[in-house]
N, C-alpha and C. Protein backbone atom coordinates (compact mmCIF):
# COMPACT_ATOMS: atom_id res chain seq x y z
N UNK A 1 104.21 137.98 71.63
CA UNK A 1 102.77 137.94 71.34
C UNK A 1 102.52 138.27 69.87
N UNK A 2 100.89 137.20 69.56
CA UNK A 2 101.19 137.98 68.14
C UNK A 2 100.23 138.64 67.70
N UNK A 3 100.67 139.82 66.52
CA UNK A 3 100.07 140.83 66.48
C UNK A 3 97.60 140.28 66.34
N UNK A 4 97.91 139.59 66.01
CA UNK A 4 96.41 139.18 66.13
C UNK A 4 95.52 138.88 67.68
N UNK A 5 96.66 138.55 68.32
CA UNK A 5 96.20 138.59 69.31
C UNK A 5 96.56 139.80 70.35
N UNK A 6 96.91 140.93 70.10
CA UNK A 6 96.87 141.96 70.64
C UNK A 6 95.70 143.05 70.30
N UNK A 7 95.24 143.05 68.91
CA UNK A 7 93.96 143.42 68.27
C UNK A 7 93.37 143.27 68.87
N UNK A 8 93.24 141.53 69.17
CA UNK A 8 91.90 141.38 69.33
C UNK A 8 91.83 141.87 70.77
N UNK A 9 92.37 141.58 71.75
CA UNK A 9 92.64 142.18 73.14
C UNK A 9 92.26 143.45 72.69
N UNK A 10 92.09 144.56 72.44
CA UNK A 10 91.61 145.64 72.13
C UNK A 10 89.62 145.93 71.61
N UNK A 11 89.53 144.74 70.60
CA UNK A 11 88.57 144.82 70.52
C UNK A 11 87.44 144.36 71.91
N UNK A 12 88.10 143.69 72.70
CA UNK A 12 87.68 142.57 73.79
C UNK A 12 87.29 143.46 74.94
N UNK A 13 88.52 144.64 75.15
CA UNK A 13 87.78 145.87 75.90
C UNK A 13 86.82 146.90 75.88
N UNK A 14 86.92 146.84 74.07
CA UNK A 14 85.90 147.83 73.64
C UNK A 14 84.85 147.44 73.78
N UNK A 15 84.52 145.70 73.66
CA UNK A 15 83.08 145.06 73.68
C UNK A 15 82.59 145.27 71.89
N UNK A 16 84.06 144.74 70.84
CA UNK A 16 83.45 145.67 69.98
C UNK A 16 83.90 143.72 68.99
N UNK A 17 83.00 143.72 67.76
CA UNK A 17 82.70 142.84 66.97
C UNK A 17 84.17 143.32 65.56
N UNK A 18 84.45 142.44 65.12
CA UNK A 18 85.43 143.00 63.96
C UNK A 18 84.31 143.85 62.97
N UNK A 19 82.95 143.22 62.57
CA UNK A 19 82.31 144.76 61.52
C UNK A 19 82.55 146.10 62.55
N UNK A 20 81.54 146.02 64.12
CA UNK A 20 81.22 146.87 64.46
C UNK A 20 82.38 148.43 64.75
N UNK A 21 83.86 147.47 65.17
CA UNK A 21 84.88 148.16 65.11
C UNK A 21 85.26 148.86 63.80
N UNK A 22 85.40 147.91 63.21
CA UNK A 22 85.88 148.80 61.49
C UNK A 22 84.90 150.13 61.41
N UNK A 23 83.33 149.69 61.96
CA UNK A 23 82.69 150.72 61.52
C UNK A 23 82.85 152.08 62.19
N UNK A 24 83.61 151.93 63.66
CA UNK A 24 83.72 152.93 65.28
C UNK A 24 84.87 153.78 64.23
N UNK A 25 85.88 153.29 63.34
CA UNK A 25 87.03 153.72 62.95
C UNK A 25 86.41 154.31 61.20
N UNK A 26 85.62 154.48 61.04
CA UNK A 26 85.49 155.05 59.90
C UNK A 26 85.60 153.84 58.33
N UNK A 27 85.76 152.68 58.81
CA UNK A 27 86.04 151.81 57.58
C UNK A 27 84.97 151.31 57.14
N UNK A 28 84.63 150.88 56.04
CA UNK A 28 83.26 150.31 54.92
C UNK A 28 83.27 149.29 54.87
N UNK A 29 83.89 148.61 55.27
CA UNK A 29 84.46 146.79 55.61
C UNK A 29 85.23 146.52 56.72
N UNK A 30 84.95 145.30 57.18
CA UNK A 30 85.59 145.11 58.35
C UNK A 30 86.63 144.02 57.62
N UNK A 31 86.98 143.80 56.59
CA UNK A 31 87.91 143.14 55.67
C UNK A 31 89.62 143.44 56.40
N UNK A 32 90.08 144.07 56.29
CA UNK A 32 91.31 144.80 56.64
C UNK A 32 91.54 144.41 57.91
N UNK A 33 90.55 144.55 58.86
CA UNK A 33 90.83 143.70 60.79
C UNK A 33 91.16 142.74 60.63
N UNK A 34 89.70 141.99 59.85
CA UNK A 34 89.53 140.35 59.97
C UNK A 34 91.44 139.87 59.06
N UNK A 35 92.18 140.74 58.28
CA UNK A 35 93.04 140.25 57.93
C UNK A 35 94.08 140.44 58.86
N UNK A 36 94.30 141.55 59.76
CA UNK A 36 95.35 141.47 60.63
C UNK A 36 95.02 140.66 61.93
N UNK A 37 93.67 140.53 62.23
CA UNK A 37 93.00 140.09 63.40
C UNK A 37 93.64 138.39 62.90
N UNK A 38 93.49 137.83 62.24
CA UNK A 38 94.20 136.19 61.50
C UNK A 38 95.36 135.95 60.87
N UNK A 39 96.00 137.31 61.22
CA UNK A 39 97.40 137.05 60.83
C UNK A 39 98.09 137.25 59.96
N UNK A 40 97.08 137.83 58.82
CA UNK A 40 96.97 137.55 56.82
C UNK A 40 98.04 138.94 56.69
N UNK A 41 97.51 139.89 57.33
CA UNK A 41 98.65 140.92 57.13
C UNK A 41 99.03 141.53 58.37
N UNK A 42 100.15 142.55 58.53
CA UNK A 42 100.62 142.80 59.73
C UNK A 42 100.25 144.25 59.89
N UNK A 43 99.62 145.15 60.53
CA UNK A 43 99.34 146.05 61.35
C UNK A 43 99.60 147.71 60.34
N UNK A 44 99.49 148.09 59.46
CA UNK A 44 100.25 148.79 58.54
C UNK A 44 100.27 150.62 59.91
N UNK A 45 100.98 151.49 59.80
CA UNK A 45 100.88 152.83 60.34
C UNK A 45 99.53 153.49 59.89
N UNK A 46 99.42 153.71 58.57
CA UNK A 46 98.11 154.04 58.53
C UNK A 46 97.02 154.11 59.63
N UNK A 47 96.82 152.16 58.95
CA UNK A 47 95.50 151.80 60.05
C UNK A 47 95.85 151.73 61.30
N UNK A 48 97.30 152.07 61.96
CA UNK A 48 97.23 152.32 63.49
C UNK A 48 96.89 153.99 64.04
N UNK A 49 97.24 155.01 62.97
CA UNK A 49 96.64 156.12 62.95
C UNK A 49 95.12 156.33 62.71
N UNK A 50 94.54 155.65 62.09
CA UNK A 50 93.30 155.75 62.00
C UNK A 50 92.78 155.30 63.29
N UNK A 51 92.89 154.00 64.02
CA UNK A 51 92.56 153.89 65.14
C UNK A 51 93.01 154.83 66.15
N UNK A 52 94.23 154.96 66.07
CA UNK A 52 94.49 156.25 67.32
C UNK A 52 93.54 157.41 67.20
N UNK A 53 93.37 157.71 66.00
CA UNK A 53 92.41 158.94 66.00
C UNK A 53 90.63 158.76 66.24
N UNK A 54 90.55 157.33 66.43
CA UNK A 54 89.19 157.48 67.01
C UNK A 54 89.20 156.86 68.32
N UNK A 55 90.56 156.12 68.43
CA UNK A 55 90.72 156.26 70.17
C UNK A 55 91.93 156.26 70.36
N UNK A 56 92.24 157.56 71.19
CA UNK A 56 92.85 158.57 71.54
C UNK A 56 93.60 158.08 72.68
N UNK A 57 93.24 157.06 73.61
CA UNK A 57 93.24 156.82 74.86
C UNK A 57 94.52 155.47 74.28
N UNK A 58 94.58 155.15 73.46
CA UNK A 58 94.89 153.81 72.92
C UNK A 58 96.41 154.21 72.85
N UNK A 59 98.00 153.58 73.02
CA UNK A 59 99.23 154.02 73.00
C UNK A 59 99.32 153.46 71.66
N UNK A 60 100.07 154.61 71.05
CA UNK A 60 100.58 154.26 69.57
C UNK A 60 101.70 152.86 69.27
N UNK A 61 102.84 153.15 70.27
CA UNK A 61 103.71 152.05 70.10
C UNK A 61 102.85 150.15 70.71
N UNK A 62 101.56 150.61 71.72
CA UNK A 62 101.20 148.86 71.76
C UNK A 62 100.36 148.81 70.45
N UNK A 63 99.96 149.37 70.04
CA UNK A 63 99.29 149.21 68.82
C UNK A 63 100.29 148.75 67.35
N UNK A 64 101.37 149.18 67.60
CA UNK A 64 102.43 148.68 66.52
C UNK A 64 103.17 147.70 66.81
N UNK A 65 103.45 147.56 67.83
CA UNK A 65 104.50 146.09 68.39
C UNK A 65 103.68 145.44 69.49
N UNK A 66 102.28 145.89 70.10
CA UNK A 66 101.94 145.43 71.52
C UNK A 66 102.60 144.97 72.99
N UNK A 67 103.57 146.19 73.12
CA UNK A 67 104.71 146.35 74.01
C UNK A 67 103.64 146.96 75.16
N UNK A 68 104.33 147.12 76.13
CA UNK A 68 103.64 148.04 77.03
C UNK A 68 102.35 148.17 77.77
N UNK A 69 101.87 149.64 78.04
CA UNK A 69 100.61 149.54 78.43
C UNK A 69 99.34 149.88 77.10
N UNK A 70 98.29 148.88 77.53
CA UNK A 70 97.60 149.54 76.14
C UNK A 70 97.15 150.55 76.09
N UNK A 71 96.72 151.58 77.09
CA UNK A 71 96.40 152.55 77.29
C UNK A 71 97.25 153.65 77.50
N UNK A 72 97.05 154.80 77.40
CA UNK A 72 97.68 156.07 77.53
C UNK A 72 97.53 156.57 79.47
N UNK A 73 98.57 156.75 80.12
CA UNK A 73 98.61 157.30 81.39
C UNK A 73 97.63 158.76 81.43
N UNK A 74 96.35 158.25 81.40
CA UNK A 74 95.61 159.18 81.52
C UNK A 74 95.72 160.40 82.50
N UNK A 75 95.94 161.25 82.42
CA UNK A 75 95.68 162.24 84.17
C UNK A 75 94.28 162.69 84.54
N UNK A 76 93.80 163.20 83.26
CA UNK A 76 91.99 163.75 83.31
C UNK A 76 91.21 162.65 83.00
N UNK A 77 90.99 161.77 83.78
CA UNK A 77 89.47 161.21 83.31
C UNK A 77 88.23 161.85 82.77
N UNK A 78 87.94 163.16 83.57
CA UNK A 78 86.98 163.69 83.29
C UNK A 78 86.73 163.97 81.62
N UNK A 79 88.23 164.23 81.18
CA UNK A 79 87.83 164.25 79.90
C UNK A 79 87.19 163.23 78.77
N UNK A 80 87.28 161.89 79.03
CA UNK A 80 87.24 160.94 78.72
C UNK A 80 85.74 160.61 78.85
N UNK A 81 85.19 160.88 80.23
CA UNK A 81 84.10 160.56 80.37
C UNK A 81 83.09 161.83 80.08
N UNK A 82 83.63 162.61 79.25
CA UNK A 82 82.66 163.58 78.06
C UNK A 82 82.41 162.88 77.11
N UNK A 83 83.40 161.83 76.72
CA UNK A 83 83.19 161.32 75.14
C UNK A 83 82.63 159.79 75.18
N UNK A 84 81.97 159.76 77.11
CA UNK A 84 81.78 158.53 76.99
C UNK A 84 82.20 157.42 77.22
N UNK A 85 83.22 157.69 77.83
CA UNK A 85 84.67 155.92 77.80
C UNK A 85 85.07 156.53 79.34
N UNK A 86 84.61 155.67 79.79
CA UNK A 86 85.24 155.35 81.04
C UNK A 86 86.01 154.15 81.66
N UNK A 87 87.11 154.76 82.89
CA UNK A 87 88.17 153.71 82.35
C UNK A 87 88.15 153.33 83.93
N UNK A 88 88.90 152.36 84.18
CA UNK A 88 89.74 151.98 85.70
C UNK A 88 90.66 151.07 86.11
N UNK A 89 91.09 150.79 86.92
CA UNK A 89 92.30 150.34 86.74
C UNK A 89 92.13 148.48 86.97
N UNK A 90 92.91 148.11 86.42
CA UNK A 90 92.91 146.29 86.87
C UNK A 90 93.88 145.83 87.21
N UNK A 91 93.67 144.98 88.92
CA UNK A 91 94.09 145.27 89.79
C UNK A 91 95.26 143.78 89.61
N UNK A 92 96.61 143.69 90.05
CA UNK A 92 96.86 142.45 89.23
C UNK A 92 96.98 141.45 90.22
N UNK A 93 95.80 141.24 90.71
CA UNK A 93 95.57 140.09 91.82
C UNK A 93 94.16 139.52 91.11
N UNK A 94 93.89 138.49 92.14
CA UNK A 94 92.60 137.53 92.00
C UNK A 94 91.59 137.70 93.26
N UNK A 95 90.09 137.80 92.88
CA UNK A 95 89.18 137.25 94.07
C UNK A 95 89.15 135.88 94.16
N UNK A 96 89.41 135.09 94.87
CA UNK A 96 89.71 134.05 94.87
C UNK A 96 87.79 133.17 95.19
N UNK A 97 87.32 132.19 94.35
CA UNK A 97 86.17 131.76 95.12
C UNK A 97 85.83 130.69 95.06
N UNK A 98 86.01 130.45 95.95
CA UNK A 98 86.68 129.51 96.84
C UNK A 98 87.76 129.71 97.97
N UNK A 99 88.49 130.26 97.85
CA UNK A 99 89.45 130.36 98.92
C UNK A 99 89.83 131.52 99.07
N UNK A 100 91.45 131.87 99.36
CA UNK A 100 91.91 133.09 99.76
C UNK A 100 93.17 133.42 99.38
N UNK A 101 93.55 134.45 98.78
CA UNK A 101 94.74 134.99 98.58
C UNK A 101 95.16 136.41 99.53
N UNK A 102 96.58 137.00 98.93
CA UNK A 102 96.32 138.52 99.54
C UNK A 102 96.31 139.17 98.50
N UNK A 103 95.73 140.40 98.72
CA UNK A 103 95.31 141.24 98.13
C UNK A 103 95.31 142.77 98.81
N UNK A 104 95.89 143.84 98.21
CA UNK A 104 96.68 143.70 97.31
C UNK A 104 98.47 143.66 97.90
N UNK A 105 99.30 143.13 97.03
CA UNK A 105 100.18 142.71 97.36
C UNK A 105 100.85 144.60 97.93
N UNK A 106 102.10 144.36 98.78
CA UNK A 106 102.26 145.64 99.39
C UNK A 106 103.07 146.52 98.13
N UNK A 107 103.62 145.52 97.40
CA UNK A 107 104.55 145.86 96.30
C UNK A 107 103.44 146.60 95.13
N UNK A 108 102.00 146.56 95.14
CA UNK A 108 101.04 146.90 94.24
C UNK A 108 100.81 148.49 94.72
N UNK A 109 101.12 149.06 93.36
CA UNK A 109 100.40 150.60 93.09
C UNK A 109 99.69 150.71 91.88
N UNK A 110 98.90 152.02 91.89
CA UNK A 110 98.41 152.29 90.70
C UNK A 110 98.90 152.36 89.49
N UNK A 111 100.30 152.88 89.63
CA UNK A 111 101.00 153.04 88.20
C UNK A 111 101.17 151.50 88.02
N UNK A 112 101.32 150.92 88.68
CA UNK A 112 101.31 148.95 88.27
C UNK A 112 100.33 148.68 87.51
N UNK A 113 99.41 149.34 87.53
CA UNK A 113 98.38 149.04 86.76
C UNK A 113 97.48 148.99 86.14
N UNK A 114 97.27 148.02 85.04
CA UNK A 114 96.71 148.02 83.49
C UNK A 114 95.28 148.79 84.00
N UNK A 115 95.09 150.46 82.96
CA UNK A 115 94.19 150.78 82.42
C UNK A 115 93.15 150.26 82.01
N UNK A 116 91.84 149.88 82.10
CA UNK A 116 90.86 149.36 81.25
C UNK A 116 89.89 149.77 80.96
N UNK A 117 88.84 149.81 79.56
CA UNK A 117 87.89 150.64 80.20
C UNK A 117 86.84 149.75 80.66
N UNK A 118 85.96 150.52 81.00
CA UNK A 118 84.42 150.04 81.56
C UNK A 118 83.74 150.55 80.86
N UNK A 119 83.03 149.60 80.86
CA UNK A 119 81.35 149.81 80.25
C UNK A 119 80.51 151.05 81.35
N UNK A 120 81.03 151.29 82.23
CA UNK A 120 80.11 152.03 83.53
C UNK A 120 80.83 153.00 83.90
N UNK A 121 80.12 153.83 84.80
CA UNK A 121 80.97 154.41 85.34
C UNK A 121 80.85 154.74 86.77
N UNK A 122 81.41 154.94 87.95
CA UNK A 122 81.93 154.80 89.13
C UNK A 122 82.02 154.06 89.59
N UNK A 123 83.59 152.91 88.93
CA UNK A 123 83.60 151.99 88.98
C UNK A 123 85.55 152.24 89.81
N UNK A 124 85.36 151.46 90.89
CA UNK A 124 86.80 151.55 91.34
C UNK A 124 87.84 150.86 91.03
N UNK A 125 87.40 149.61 90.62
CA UNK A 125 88.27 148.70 90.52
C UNK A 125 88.38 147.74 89.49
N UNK A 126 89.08 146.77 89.28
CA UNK A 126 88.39 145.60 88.25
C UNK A 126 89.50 144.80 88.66
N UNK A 127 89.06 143.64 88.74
CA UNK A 127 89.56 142.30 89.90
C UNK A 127 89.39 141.02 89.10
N UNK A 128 90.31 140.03 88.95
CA UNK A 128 89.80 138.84 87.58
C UNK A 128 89.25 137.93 89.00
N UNK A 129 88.39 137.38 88.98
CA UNK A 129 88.00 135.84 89.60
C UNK A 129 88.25 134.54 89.50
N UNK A 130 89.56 133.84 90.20
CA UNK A 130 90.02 132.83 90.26
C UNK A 130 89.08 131.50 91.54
N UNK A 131 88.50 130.67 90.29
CA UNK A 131 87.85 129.52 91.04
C UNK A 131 86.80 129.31 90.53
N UNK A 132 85.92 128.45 90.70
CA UNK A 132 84.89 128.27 90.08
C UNK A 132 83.51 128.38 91.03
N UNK A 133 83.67 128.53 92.67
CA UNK A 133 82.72 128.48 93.61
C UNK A 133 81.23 129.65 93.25
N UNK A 134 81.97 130.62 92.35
CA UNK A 134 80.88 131.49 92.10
C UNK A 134 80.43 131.27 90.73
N UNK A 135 80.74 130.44 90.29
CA UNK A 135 80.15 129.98 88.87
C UNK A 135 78.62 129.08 88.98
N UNK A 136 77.52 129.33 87.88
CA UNK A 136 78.15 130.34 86.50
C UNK A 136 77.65 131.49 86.68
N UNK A 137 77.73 132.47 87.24
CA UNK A 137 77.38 133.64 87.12
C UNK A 137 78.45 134.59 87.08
N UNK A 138 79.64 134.15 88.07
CA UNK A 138 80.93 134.61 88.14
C UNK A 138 81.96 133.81 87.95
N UNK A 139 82.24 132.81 86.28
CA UNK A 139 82.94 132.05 86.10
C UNK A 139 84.19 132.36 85.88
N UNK A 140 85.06 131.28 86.07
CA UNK A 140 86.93 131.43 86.58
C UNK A 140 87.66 132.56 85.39
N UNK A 141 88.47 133.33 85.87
CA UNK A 141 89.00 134.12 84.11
C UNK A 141 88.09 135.37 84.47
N UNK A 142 86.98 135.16 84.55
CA UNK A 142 86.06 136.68 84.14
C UNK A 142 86.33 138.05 85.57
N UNK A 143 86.59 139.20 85.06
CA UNK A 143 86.75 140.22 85.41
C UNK A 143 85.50 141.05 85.57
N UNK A 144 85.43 141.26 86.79
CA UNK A 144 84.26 142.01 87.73
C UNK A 144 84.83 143.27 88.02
N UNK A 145 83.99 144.04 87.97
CA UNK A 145 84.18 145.69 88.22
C UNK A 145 83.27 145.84 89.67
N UNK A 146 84.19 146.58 90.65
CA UNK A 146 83.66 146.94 91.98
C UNK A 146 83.98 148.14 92.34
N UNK A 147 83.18 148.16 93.43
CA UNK A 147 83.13 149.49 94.61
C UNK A 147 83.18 149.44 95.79
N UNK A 148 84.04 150.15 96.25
CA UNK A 148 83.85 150.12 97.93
C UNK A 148 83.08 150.73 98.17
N UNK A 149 82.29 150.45 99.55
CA UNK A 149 81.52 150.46 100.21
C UNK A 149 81.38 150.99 101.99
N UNK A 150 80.79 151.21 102.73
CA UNK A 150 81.37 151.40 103.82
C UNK A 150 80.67 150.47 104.58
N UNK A 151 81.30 149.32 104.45
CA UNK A 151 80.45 147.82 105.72
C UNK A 151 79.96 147.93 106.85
N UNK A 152 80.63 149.15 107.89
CA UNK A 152 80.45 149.18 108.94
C UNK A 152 78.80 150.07 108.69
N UNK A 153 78.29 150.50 107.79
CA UNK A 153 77.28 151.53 107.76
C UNK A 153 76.09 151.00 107.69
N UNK A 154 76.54 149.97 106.01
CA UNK A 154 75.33 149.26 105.79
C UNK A 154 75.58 148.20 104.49
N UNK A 155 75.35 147.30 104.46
CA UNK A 155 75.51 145.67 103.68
C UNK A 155 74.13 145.52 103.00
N UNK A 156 74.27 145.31 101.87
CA UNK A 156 72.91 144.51 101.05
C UNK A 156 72.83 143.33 100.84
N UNK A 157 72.18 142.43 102.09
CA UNK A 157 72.15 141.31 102.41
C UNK A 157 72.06 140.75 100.69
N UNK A 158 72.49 139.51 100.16
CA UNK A 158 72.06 138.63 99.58
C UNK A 158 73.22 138.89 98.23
N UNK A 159 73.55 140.33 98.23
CA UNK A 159 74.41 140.21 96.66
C UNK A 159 75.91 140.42 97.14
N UNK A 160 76.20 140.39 96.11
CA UNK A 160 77.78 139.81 95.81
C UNK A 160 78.35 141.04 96.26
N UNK A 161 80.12 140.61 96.89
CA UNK A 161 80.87 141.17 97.27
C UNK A 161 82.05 140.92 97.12
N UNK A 162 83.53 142.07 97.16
CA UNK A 162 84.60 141.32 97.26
C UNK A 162 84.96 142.13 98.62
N UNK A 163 85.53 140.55 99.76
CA UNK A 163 86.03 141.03 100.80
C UNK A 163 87.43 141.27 100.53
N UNK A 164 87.70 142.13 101.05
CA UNK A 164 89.55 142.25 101.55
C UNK A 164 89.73 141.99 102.97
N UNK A 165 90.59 140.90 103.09
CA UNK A 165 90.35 140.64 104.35
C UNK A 165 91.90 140.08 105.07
N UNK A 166 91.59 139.95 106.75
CA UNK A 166 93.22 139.70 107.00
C UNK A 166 93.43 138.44 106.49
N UNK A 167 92.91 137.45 105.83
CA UNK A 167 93.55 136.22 105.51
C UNK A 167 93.69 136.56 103.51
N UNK A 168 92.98 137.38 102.76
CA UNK A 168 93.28 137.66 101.80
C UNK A 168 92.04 138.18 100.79
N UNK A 169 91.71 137.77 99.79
CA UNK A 169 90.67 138.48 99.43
C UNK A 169 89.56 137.47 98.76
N UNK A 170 88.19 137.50 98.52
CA UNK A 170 87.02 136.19 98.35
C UNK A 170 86.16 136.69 97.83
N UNK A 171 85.47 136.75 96.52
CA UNK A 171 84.04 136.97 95.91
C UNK A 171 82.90 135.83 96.88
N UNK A 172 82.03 136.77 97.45
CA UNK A 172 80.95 135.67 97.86
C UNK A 172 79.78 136.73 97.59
N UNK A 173 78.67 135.69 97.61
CA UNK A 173 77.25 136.21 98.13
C UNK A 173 77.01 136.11 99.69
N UNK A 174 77.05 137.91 99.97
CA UNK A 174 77.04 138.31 101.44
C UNK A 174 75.59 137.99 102.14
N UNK A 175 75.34 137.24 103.35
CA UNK A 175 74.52 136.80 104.00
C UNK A 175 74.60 137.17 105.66
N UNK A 176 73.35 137.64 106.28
CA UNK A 176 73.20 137.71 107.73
C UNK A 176 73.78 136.50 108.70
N UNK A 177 74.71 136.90 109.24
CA UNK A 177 74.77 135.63 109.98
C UNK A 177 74.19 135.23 111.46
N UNK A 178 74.00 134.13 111.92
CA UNK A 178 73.50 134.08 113.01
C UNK A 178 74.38 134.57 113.96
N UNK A 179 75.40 134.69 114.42
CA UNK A 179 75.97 135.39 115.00
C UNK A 179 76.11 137.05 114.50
N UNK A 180 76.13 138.07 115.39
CA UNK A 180 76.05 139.40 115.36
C UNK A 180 77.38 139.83 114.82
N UNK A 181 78.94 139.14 115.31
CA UNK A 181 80.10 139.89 115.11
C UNK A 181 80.77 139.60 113.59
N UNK A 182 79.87 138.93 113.14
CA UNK A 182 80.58 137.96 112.01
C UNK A 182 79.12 138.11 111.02
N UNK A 183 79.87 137.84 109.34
CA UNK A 183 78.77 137.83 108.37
C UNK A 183 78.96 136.61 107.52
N UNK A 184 77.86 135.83 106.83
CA UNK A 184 78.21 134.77 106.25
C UNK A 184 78.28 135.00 104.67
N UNK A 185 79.28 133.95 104.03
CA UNK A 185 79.46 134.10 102.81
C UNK A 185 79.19 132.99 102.36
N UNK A 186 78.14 132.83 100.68
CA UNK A 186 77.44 131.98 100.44
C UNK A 186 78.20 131.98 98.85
N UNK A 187 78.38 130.70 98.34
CA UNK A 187 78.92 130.62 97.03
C UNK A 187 77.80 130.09 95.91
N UNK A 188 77.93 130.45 94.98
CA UNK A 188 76.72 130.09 93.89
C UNK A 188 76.46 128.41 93.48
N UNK A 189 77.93 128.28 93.98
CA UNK A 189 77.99 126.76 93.16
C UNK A 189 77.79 125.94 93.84
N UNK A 190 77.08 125.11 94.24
CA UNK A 190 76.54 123.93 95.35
C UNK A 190 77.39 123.11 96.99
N UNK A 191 78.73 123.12 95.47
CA UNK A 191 79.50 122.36 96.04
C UNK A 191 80.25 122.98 96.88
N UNK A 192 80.25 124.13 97.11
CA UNK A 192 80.88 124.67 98.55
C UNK A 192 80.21 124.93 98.79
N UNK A 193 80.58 125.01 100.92
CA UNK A 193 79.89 125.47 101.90
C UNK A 193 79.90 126.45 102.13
N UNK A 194 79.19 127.25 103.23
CA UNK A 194 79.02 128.27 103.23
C UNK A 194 80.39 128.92 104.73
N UNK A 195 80.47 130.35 105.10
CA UNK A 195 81.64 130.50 106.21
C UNK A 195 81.74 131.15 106.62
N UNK A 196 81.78 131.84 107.63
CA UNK A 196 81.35 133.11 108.02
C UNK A 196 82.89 134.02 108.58
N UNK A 197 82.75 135.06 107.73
CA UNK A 197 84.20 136.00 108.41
C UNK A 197 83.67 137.17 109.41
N UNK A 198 84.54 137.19 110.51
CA UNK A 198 84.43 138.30 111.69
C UNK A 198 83.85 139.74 111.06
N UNK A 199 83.64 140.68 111.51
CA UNK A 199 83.50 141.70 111.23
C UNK A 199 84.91 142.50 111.31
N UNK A 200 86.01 141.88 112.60
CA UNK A 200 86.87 143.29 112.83
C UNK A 200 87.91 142.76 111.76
N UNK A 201 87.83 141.06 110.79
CA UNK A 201 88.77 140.68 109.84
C UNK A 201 88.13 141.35 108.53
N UNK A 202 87.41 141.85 108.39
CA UNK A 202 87.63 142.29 106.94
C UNK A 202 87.80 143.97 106.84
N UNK A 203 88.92 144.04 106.01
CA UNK A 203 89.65 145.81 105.78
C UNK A 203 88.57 146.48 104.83
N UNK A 204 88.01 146.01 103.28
CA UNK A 204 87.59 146.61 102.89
C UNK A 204 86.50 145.59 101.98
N UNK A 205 85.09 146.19 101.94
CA UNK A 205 84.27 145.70 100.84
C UNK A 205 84.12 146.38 99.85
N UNK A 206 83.71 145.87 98.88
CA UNK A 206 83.42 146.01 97.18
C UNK A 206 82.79 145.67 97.14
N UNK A 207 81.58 146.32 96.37
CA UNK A 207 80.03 145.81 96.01
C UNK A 207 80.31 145.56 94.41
N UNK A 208 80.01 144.05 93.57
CA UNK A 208 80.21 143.62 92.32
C UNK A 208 79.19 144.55 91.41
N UNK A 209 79.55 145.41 90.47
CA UNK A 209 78.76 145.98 89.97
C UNK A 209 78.11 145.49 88.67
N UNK A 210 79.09 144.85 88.28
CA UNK A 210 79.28 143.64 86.49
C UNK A 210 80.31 143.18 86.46
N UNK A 211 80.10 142.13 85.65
CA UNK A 211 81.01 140.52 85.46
C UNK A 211 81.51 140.38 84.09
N UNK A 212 82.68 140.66 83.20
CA UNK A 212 82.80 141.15 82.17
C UNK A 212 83.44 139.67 81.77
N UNK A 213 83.17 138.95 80.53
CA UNK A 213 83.84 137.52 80.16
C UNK A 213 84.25 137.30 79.16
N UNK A 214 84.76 136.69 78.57
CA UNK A 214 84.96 136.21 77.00
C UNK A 214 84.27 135.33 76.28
N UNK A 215 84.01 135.36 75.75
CA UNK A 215 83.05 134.03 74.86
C UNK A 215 84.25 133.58 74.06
């Protein structure tokens, strides 16, 4: 990978602009990014200390070679979310929408996986969305932050969800179904139909809290 495109992957989590970053890090120009961010120069120790020191959370060695995890194996969140930055984990599967995968694979743990932060906070999860059935609101690539929920308690008819379910896992817009044992799932995009899953097939819901994308 190259070093410009590991930057920028950094800036992409922060939600941060090449001025606005230079400015988060103490710099008077965003000159110096925009040159490693394009390749012009390569990453100097300095300016990877200067960023470590205004984020802390950030691993020194992906910041110099972009090896690894980008984040630091946090143990205290709480501390983190004093200064504001809240993080969670991303999960390395797909909501599939349109169809179905499994989720999560049995081989999947937490230490598997990539740190990120969020814009929010009590946020459980973060899940990328493979398909286009929930587009454009939840287009293919973009990463949604969720929560479980307890289904059996109570459902908010009409908004978005991710099921986990015995055939695998599905972003839909959750709907009443005419049948009592079963709930229907409605997709944004025309061209699919709508389908209704059992009640005793789905393990766990996630309520979509935000839809995070790239431009």
């Amino acid at each position: 990978m190259e070093e410009k495109h590991w930057l920028s992957k950094l800036l992409d989590q922060l939600g941060e602009s090449p001025t606005s970053f230079a400015r988060s890090i103490g710099l008077k120009r965003e000159t110096t990014i925009c040159n490693v961010l394009n390749g012009k120069y390569n990453l100097s120790a300095k300016l990877a200390n200067i960023i470590k020191e205004a984020y802390p959370e950030v691993r020194m060695a992906w910041l110099m070679n972009g090896t690894g995890a980008m984040f630091e194996d946090i143990a205290n969140k709480e501390d983190l979310a004093e200064l504001g930055i809240y993080t969670t984990y991303l999960i390395p599967r797909t909501a599939m929408a349109g169809g179905l995968e499994n989720f999560p694979a049995d081989s999947t743990t937490l230490e598997n996986c990539e740190r990120i932060i969020s814009p929010i906070k009590d946020v459980d999860y973060a899940i990328t969305v493979n398909g286009d059935s929930m587009s454009p609101e939840y287009p293919n690539g973009s990463i949604i932050l969720i929560k479980q929920i307890n289904h059996h308690s109570f459902i908010e008819w009409g908004k978005t969800y991710v099921l986990n379910t015995c055939n695998g896992v599905v972003i839909k817009n959750v709907r009443k179904s005419i049948h009592v044992d079963r709930i229907t799932c409605h997709s944004i995009n025309p061209n699919y139909d709508d389908f209704d899953i059992y009640y005793e097939d789905i393990y766990t819901m996630y309520k979509v809290l935000m839809c995070l994308t790239t431009k």
